[in-house]
Protein backbone atom coordinates (compact mmCIF):
# COMPACT_ATOMS: atom_id res chain seq x y z
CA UNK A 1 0.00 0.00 0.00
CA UNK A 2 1.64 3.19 -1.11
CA UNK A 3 0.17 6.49 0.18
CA UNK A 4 1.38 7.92 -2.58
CA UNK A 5 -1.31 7.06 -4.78
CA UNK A 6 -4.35 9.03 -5.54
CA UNK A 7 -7.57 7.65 -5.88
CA UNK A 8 -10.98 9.29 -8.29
CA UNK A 9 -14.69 8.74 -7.98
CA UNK A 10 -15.46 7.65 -11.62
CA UNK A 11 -18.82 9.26 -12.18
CA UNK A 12 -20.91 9.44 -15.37
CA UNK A 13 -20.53 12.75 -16.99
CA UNK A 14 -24.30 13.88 -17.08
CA UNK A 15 -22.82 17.18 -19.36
CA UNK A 16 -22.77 15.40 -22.82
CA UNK A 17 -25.55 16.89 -24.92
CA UNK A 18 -27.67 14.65 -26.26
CA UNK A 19 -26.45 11.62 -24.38
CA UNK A 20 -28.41 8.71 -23.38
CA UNK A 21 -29.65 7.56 -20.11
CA UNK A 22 -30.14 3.66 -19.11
CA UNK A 23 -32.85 1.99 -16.81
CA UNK A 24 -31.57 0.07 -13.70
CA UNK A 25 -30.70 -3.58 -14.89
CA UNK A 26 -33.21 -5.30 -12.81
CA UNK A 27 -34.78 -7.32 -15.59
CA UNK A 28 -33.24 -9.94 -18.21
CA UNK A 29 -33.53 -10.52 -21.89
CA UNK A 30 -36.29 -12.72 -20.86
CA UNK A 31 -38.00 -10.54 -18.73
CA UNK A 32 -37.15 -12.03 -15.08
CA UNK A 33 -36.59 -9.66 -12.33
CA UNK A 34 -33.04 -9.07 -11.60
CA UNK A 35 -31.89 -7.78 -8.28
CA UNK A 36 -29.80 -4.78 -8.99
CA UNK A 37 -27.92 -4.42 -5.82
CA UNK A 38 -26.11 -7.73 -6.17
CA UNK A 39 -23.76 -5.57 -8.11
CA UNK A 40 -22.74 -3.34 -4.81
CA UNK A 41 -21.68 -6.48 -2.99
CA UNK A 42 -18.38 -7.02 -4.51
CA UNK A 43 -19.06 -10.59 -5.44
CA UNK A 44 -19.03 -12.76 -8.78
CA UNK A 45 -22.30 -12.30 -9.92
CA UNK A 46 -23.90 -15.52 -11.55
CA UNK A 47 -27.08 -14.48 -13.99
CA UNK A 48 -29.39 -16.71 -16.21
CA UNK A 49 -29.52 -14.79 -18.93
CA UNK A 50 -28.16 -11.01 -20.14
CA UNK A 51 -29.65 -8.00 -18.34
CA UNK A 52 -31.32 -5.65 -20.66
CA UNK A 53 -31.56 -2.11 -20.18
CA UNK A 54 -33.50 0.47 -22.07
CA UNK A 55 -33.17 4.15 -22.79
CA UNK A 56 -35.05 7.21 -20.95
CA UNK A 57 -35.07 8.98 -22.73
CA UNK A 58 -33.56 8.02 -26.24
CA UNK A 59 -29.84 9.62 -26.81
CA UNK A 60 -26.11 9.15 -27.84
CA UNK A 61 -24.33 6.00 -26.56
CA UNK A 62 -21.01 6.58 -24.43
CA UNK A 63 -18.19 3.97 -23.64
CA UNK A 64 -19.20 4.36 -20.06
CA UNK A 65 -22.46 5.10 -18.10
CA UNK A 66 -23.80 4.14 -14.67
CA UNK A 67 -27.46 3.08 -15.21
CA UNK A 68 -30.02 3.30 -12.48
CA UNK A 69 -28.91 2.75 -8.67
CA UNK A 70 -24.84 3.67 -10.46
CA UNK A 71 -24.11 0.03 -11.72
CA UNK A 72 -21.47 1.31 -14.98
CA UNK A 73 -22.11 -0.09 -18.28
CA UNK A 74 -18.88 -0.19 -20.89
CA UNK A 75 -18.29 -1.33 -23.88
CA UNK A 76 -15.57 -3.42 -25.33
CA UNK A 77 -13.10 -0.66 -25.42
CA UNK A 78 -12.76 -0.95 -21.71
CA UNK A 79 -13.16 -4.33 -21.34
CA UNK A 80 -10.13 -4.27 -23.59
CA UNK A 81 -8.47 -1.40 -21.67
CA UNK A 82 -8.83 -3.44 -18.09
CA UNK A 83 -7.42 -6.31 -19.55
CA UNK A 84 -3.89 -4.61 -21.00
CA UNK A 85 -4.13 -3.15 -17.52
CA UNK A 86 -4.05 -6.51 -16.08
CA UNK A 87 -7.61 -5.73 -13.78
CA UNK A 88 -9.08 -8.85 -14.59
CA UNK A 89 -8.79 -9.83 -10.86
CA UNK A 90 -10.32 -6.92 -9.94
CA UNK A 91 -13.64 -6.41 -11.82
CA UNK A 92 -16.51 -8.82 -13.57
CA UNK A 93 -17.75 -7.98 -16.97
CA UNK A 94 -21.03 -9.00 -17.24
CA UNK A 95 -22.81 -9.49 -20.87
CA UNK A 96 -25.66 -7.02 -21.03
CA UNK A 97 -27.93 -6.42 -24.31
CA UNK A 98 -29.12 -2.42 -24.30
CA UNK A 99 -32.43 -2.14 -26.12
CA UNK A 100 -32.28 -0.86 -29.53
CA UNK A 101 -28.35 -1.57 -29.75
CA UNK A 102 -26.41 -4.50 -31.80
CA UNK A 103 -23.23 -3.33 -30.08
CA UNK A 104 -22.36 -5.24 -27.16
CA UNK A 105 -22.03 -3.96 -23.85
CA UNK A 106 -20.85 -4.96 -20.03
CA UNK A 107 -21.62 -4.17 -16.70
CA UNK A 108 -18.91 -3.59 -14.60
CA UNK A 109 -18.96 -5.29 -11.31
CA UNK A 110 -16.11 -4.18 -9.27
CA UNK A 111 -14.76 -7.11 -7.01
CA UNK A 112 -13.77 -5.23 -4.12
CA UNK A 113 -15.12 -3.55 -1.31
CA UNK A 114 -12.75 -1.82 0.63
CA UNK A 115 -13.18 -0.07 4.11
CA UNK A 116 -11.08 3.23 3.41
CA UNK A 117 -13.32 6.48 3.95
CA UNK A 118 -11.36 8.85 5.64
CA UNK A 119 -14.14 10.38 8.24
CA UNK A 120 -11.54 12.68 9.07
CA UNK A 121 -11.15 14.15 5.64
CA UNK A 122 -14.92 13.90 4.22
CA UNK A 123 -17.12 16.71 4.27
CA UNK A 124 -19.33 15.23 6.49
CA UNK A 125 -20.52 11.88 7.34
CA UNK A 126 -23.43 10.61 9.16
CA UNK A 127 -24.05 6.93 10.80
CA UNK A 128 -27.24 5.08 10.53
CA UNK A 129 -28.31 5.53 14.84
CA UNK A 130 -30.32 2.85 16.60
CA UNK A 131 -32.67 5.61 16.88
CA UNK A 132 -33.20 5.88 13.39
CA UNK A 133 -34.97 2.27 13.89
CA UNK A 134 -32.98 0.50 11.24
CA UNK A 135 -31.38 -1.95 12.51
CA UNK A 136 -30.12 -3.34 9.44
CA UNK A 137 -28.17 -0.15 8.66
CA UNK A 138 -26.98 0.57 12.41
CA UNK A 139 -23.31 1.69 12.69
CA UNK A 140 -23.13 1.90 8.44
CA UNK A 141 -22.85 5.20 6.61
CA UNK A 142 -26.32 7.26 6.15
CA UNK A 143 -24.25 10.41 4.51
CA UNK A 144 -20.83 10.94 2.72
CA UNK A 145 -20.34 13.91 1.53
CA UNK A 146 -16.73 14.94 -0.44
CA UNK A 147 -15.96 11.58 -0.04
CA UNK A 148 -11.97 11.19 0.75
CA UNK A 149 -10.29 7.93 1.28
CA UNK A 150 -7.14 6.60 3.22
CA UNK A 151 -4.53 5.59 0.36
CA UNK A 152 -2.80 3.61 3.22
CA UNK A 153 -5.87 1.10 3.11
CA UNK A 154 -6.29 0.46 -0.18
CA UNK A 155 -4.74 -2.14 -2.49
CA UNK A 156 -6.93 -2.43 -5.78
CA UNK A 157 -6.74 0.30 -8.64
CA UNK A 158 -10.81 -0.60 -9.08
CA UNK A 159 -13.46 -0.90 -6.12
CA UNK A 160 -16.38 0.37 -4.10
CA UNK A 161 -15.52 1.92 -0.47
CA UNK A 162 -17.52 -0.32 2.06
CA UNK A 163 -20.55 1.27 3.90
CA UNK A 164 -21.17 3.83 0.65
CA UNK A 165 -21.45 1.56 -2.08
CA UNK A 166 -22.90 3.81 -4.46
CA UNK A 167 -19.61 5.20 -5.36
CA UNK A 168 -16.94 3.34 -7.89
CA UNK A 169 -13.07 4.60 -7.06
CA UNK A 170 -10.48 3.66 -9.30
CA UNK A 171 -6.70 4.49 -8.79
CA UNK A 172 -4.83 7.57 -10.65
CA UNK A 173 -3.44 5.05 -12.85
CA UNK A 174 -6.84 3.71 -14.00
CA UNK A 175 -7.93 7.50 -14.65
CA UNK A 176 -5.19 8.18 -17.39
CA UNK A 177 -5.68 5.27 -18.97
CA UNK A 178 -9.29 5.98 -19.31
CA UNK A 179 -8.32 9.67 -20.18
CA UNK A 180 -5.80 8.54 -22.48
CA UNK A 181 -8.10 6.35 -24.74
CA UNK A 182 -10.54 8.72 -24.87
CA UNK A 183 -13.35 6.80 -23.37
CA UNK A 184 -16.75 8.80 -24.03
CA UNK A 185 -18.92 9.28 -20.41
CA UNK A 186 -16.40 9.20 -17.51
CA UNK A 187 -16.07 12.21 -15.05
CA UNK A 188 -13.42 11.83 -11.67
CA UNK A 189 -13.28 13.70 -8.53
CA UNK A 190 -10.48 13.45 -6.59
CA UNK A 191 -11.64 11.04 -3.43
């Protein structure tokens, strides 16, 4: 672990004009409920069949989007790109068909959940209180706000920060690469 390195928040890049906007993948290609969250868990995810997503409202594909509930869709220009980077340990690709489109695309499932959110550093943060009556979320994250992580805890260049799973960090490295190739849809913020 190298303090050293910087980590982003990869967000979707909502700026594009004329860009499209995907449904949460919580059906398949033959209609059977999918649950979407399975992709916050970092697990292998095993599916039946290919999720399909659909467009609202109709637009311009990018390389990279996060659909409904932030699950990121790629195509095969990352896929490619996360292979030469040797990430293959690190993230799923999952075969996804996206209405109206021949071309195929992924979801990317990162493998890794890593407890590294710096309270210290963050905005704010907030903790899910037994008052709150939810004791399913007790002691978890309820707010993260300018989300900053400890470099000292982290040892994967692609993964989701336990307790605020909504957000996907990659490492600086992963960023350039991405900027390099000129991969449509991707925004960072320093985390």
């Amino acid at each position: 672990m190298n303090t050293s390195r910087r980590y982003f928040e990869l967000r979707d890049n909502l700026y594009i004009p004329g860009r499209w906007h995907l449904s949460t993948p919580d059906v398949d290609e033959n209609g059977q409920q999918i649950n979407p969250w399975q992709f916050k868990y970092g697990e292998v995810v095993e599916l039946e069949a290919a999720p399909l997503l659909h467009m609202d409202p109709p637009g311009h594909p990018l390389e990279f989007t996060l659909t409904g509930l932030t699950v990121p869709l790629v195509n095969g220009r990352v896929v490619s790109l996360f292979e030469r980077l040797g990430l293959e340990r690190e993230v799923q690709f999952i075969p996804t068909r996206v209405q109206g489109f021949t071309e195929p695309y992924f979801l990317l499932n990162a493998l890794r959940v890593i407890r590294c959110i710096d309270d210290a550093r963050c905005e704010e943060v907030q903790y899910w209180l037994p008052e709150d009556n939810r004791p399913d979320k007790e002691g978890q994250y309820r707010v993260v706000a300018g989300l900053k992580v400890d470099p000292e805890k982290i040892d994967a260049d692609v993964f989701r920060p336990w307790g605020w799973t909504v957000i996907l960090i990659v490492s600086e490295r992963v960023k350039q690469a991405l900027e390099s190739e000129g991969i449509t849809g991707t925004r960072f913020i320093e985390a």
